[in-house]
Protein backbone atom coordinates (compact mmCIF):
# COMPACT_ATOMS: atom_id res chain seq x y z
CA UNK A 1 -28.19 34.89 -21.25
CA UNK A 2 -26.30 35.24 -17.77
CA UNK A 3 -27.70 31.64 -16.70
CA UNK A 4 -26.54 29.89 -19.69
CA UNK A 5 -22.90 31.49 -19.94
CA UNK A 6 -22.45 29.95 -16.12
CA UNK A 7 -23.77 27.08 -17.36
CA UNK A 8 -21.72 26.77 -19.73
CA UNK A 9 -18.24 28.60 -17.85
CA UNK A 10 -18.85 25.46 -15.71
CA UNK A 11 -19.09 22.77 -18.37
CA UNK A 12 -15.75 23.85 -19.79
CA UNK A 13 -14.10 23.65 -16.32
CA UNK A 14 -15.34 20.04 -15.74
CA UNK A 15 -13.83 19.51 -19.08
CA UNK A 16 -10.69 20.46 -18.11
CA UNK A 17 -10.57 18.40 -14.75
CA UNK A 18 -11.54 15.44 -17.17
CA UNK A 19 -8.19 15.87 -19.65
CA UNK A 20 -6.52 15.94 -15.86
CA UNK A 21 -8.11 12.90 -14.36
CA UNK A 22 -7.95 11.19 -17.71
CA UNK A 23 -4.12 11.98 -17.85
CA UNK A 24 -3.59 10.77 -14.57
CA UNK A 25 -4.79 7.63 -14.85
CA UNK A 26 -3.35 6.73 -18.12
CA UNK A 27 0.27 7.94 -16.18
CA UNK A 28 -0.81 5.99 -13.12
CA UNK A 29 -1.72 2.74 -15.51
CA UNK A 30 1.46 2.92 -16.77
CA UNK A 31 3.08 3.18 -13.43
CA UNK A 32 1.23 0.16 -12.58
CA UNK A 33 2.31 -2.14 -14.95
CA UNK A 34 5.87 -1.63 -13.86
CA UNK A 35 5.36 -1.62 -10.12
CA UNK A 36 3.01 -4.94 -10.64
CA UNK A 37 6.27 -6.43 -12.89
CA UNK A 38 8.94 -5.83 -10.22
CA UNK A 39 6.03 -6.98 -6.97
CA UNK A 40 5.18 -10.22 -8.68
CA UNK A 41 8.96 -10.83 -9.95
CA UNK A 42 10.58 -10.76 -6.52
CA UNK A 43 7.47 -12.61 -4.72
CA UNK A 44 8.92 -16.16 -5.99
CA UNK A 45 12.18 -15.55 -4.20
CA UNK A 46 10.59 -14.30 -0.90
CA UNK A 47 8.50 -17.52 -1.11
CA UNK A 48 11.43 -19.87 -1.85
CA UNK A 49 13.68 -18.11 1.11
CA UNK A 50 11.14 -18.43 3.38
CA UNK A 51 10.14 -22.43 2.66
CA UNK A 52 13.89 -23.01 2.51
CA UNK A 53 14.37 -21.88 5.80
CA UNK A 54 11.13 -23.61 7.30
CA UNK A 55 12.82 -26.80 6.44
CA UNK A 56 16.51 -25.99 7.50
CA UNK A 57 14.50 -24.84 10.75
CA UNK A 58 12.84 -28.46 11.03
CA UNK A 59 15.92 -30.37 10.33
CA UNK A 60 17.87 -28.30 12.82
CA UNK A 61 15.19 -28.48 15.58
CA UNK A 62 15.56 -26.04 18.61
CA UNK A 63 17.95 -23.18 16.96
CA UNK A 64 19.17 -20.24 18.86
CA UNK A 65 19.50 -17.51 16.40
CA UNK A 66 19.06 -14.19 18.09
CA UNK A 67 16.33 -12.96 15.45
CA UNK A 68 14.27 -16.37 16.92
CA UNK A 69 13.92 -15.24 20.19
CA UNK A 70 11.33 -13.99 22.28
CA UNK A 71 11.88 -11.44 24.92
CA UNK A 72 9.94 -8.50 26.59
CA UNK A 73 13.21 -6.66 28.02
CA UNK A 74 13.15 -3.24 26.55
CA UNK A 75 9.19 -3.06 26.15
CA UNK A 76 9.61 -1.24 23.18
CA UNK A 77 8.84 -2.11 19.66
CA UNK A 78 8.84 -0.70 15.69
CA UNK A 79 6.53 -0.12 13.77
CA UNK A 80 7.36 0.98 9.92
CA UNK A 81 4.20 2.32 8.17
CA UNK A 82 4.61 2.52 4.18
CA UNK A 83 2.42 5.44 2.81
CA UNK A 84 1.88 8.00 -0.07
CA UNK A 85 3.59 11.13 -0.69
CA UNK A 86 1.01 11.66 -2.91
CA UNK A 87 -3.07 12.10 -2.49
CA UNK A 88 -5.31 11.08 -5.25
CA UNK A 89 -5.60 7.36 -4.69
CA UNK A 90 -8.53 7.06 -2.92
CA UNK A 91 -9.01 5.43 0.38
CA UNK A 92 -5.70 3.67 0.39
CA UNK A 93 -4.30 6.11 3.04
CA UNK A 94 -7.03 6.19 4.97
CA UNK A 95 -7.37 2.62 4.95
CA UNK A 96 -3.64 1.76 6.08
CA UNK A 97 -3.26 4.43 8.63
CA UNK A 98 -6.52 3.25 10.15
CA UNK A 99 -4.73 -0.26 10.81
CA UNK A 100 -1.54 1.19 11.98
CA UNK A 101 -3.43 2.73 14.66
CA UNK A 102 -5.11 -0.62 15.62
CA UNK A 103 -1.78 -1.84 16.06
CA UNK A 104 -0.13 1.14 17.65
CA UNK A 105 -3.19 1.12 20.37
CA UNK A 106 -2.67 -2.52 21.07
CA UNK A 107 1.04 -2.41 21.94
CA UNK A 108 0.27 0.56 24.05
CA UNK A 109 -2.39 -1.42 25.39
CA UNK A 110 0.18 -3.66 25.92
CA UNK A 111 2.02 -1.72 28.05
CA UNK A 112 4.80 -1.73 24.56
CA UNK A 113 6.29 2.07 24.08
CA UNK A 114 6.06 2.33 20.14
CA UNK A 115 8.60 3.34 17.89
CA UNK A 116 7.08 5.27 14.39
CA UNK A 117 9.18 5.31 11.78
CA UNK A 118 7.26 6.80 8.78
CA UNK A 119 7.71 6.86 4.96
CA UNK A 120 5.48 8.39 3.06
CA UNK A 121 3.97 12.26 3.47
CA UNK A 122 0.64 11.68 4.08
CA UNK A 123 1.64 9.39 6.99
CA UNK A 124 3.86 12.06 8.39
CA UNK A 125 1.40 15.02 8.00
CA UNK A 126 -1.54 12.39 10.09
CA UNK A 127 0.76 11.05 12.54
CA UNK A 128 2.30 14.88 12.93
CA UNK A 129 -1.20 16.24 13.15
CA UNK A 130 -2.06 13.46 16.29
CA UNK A 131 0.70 14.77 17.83
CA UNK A 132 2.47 11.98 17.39
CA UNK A 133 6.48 11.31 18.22
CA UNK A 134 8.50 9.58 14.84
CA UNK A 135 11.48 8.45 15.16
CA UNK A 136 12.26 8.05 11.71
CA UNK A 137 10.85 9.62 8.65
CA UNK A 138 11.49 9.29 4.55
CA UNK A 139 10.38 10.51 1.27
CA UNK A 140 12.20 9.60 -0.92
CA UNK A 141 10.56 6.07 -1.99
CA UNK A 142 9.16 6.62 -4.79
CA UNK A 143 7.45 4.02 -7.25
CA UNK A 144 10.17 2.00 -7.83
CA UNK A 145 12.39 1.65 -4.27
CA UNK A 146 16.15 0.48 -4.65
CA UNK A 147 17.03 -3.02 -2.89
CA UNK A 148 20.01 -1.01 -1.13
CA UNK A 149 18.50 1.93 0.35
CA UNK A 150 15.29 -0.96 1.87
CA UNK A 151 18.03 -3.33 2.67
CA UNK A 152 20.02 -0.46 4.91
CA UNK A 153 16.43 0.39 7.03
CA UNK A 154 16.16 -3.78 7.45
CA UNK A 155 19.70 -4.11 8.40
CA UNK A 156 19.10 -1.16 11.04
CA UNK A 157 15.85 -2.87 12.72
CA UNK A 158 17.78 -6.02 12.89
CA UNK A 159 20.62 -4.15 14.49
CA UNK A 160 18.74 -2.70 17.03
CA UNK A 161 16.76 -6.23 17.71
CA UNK A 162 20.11 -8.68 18.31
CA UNK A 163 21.16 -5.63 20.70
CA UNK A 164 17.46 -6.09 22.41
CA UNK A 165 16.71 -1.93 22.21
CA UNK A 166 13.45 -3.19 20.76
CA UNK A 167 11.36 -6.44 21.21
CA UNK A 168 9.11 -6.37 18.53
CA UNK A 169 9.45 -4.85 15.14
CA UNK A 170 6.33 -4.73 12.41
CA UNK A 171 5.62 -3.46 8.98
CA UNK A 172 1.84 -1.48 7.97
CA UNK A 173 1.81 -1.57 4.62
CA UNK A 174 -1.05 -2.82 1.80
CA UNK A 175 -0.57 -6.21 0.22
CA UNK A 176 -0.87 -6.84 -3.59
CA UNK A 177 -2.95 -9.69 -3.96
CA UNK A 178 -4.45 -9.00 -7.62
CA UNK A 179 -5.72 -6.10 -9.60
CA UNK A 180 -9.13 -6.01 -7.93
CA UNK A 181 -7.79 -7.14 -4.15
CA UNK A 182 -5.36 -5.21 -1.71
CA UNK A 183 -5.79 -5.20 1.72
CA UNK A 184 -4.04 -3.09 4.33
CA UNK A 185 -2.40 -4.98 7.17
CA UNK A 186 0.74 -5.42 9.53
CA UNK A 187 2.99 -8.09 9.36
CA UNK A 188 5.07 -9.43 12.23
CA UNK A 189 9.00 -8.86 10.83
CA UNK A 190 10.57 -9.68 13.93
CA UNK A 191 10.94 -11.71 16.13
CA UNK A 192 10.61 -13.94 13.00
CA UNK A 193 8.15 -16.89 13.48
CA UNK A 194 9.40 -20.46 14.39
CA UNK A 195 8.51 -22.95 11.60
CA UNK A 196 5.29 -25.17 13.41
CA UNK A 197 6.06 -28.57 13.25
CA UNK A 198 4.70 -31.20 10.41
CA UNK A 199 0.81 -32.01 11.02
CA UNK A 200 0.33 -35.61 11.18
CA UNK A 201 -2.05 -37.56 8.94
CA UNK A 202 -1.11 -34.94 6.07
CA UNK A 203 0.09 -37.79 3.94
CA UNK A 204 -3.03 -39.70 1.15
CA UNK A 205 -4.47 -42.61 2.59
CA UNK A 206 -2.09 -45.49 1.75
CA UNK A 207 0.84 -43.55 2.00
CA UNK A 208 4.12 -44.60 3.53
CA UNK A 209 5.89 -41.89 5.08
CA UNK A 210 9.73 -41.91 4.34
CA UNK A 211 12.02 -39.36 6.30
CA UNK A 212 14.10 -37.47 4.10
CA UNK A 213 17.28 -36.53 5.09
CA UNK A 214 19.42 -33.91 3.14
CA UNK A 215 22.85 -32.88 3.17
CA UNK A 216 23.99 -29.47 3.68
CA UNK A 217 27.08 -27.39 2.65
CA UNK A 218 27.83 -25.62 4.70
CA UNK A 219 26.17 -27.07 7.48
CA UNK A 220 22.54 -25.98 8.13
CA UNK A 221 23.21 -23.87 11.19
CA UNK A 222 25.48 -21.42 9.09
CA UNK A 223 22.78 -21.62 6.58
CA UNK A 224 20.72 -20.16 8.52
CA UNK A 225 22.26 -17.38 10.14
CA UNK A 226 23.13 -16.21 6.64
CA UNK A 227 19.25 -17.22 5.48
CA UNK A 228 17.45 -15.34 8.43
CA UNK A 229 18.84 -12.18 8.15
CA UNK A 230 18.14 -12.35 3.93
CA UNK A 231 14.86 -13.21 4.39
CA UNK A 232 14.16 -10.51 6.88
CA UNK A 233 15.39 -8.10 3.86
CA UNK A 234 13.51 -9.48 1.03
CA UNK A 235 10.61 -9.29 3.23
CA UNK A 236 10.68 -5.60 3.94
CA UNK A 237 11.55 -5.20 0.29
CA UNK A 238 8.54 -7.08 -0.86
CA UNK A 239 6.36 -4.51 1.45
CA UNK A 240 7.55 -1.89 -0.35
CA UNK A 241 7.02 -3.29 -3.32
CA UNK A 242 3.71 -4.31 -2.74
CA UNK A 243 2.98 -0.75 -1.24
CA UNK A 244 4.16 0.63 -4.31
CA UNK A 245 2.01 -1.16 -7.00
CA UNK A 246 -1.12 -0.97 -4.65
CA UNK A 247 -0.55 2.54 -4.19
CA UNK A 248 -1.04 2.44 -8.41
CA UNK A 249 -3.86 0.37 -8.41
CA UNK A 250 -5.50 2.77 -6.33
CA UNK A 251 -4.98 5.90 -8.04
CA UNK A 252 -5.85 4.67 -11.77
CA UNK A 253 -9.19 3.47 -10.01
CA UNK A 254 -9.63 7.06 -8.50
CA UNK A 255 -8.53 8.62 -11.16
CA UNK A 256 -10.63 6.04 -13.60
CA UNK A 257 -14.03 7.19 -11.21
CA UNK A 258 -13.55 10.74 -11.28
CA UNK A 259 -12.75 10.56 -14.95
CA UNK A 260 -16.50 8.77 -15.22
CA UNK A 261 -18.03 11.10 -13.01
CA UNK A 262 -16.86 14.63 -14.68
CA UNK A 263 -18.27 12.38 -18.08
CA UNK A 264 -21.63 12.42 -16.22
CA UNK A 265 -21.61 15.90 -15.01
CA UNK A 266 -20.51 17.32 -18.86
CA UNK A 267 -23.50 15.86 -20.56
CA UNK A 268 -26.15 16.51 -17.22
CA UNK A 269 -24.53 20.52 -17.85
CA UNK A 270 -25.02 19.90 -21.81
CA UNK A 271 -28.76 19.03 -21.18
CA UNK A 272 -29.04 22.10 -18.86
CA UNK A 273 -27.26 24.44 -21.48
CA UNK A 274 -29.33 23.38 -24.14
CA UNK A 275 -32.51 24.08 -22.20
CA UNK A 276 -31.22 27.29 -21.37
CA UNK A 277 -30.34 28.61 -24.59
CA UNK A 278 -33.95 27.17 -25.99
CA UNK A 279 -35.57 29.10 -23.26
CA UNK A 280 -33.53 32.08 -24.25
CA UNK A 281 -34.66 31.76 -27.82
CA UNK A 282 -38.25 31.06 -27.35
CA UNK A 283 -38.17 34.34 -25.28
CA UNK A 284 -36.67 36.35 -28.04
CA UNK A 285 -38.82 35.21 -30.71
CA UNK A 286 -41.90 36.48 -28.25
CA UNK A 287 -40.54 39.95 -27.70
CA UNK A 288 -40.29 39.79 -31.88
CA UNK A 289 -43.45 38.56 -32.33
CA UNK A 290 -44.98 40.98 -29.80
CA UNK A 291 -43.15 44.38 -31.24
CA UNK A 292 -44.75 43.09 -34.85
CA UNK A 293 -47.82 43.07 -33.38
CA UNK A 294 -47.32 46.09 -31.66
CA UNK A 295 -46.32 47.62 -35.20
CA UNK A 296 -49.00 46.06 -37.24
């Protein structure tokens, strides 16, 4: 009797971790589908800044913008790192802090003193726990990050860059590719990358190559010093963005695998109660059958 009341004491608490994992993935589902709606809406405008200023770069040819250039004066750089405050999604921690410390050893490496500026909790409570100095640290991103708070922490990196404090800035966050794909990696913010020149014998056999030449208003210098330091916003505010619906996507497949797994472990403990309790009965119809005998 004992065996089968843990047995089944232990089915009902799996039961109730279920209802919890199953909640939590419908909530995180949900969360998804508006994270993934705001990630793939601003992506089009990232990608349209971005080839607008490749070819105001090309038509301009050697620009001096102070977000182009290329120093090693302070030998220090940033490094923003996008994480949880939340556990429950799997590896997707694990996974980003993992690169961020690839990076981090290679500027070192580098002879670079690193900058940490952390948001997230579970990237504060790892990078605390190595003992690690931040600089920076917030919480408050959650799900659904506001343009103007992302756009102040981009304006402040920039800031420090054109005043040459740091020489390098970077962002470790996970990029939303699709539902089933999101990798972890760090992306080079600053010094922003200089457009590579057009490869020749891109154009179909046959082809006549006509320059184009394009007229700007105002002229395409001004453009981009007003460009540049846009694009270097939209960019961090894609990260978080991405970070955001990846962090999602990983918890509703946690939460979907756990869910699956406590379904496993129910009916394994429903087998094991029902061969209890048979056991149990079989016994108690012997002891019956034994004091009638006894009797007869």
């Amino acid at each position: 009797m004992a065996k089968a009341r843990a047995i089944g004491k232990r089915r009902k608490a799996v039961q109730n971790i279920r209802k919890i994992t199953r909640t939590m993935q419908l909530i995180a589902t949900a969360r998804f589908q508006s994270a993934f709606n705001r990630a793939t809406a601003t992506k089009p405008y990232v990608e349209s800044i971005a080839r607008l200023v490749e070819e105001l770069s090309r038509s301009q040819g050697d620009i001096g913008h102070p977000l182009l250039r290329t120093t090693e004066e302070s030998g220090k750089s940033i490094l923003l790192v996008l994480t949880s405050n939340r556990g429950l999604c799997g590896g997707y921690n694990a996974a980003l802090l993992r690169v961020a410390m690839d990076h981090l050893r290679a500027e070192e490496n580098a002879g670079r003193e690193v900058e940490l500026h952390v948001v997230g909790k579970k990237g504060i409570a790892y990078f605390r726990f190595l003992g690690r100095k931040i600089a920076w640290t917030a919480t408050h991103f959650e799900g659904t990050p506001a343009y103007a708070e992302v756009e102040k922490i981009a304006q402040a990196m920039m800031d420090r860059y054109v005043a040459q404090q740091v020489d390098r800035v970077a962002v470790a966050y996970t990029r939303f590719v699709s539902a089933s794909l999101q990798y972890p990696e760090v992306m080079q913010l600053l010094p922003i990358a200089r457009p590579a020149p057009a490869a020749a014998g891109t154009q179909p056999p046959g082809a006549v190559e006509t320059p184009v030449e394009f007229e700007y208003s105002p002229p395409a210098d001004v453009l981009l010093g007003e460009l540049l330091p846009e694009m270097v916003k939209v960019r961090v505010f894609q990260c978080f963005n991405d970070a955001a619906v990846s962090e999602q996507t990983a918890r509703m497949v946690a939460m979907k695998a756990a869910t699956d797994a406590a379904g496993d472990m129910i009916r394994g403990l429903t087998q094991r109660l029902n061969r209890a309790r048979q056991s149990q009965i079989t016994l108690e119809l012997l002891d019956i059958v034994a004091g009638a005998e006894a009797l007869a």
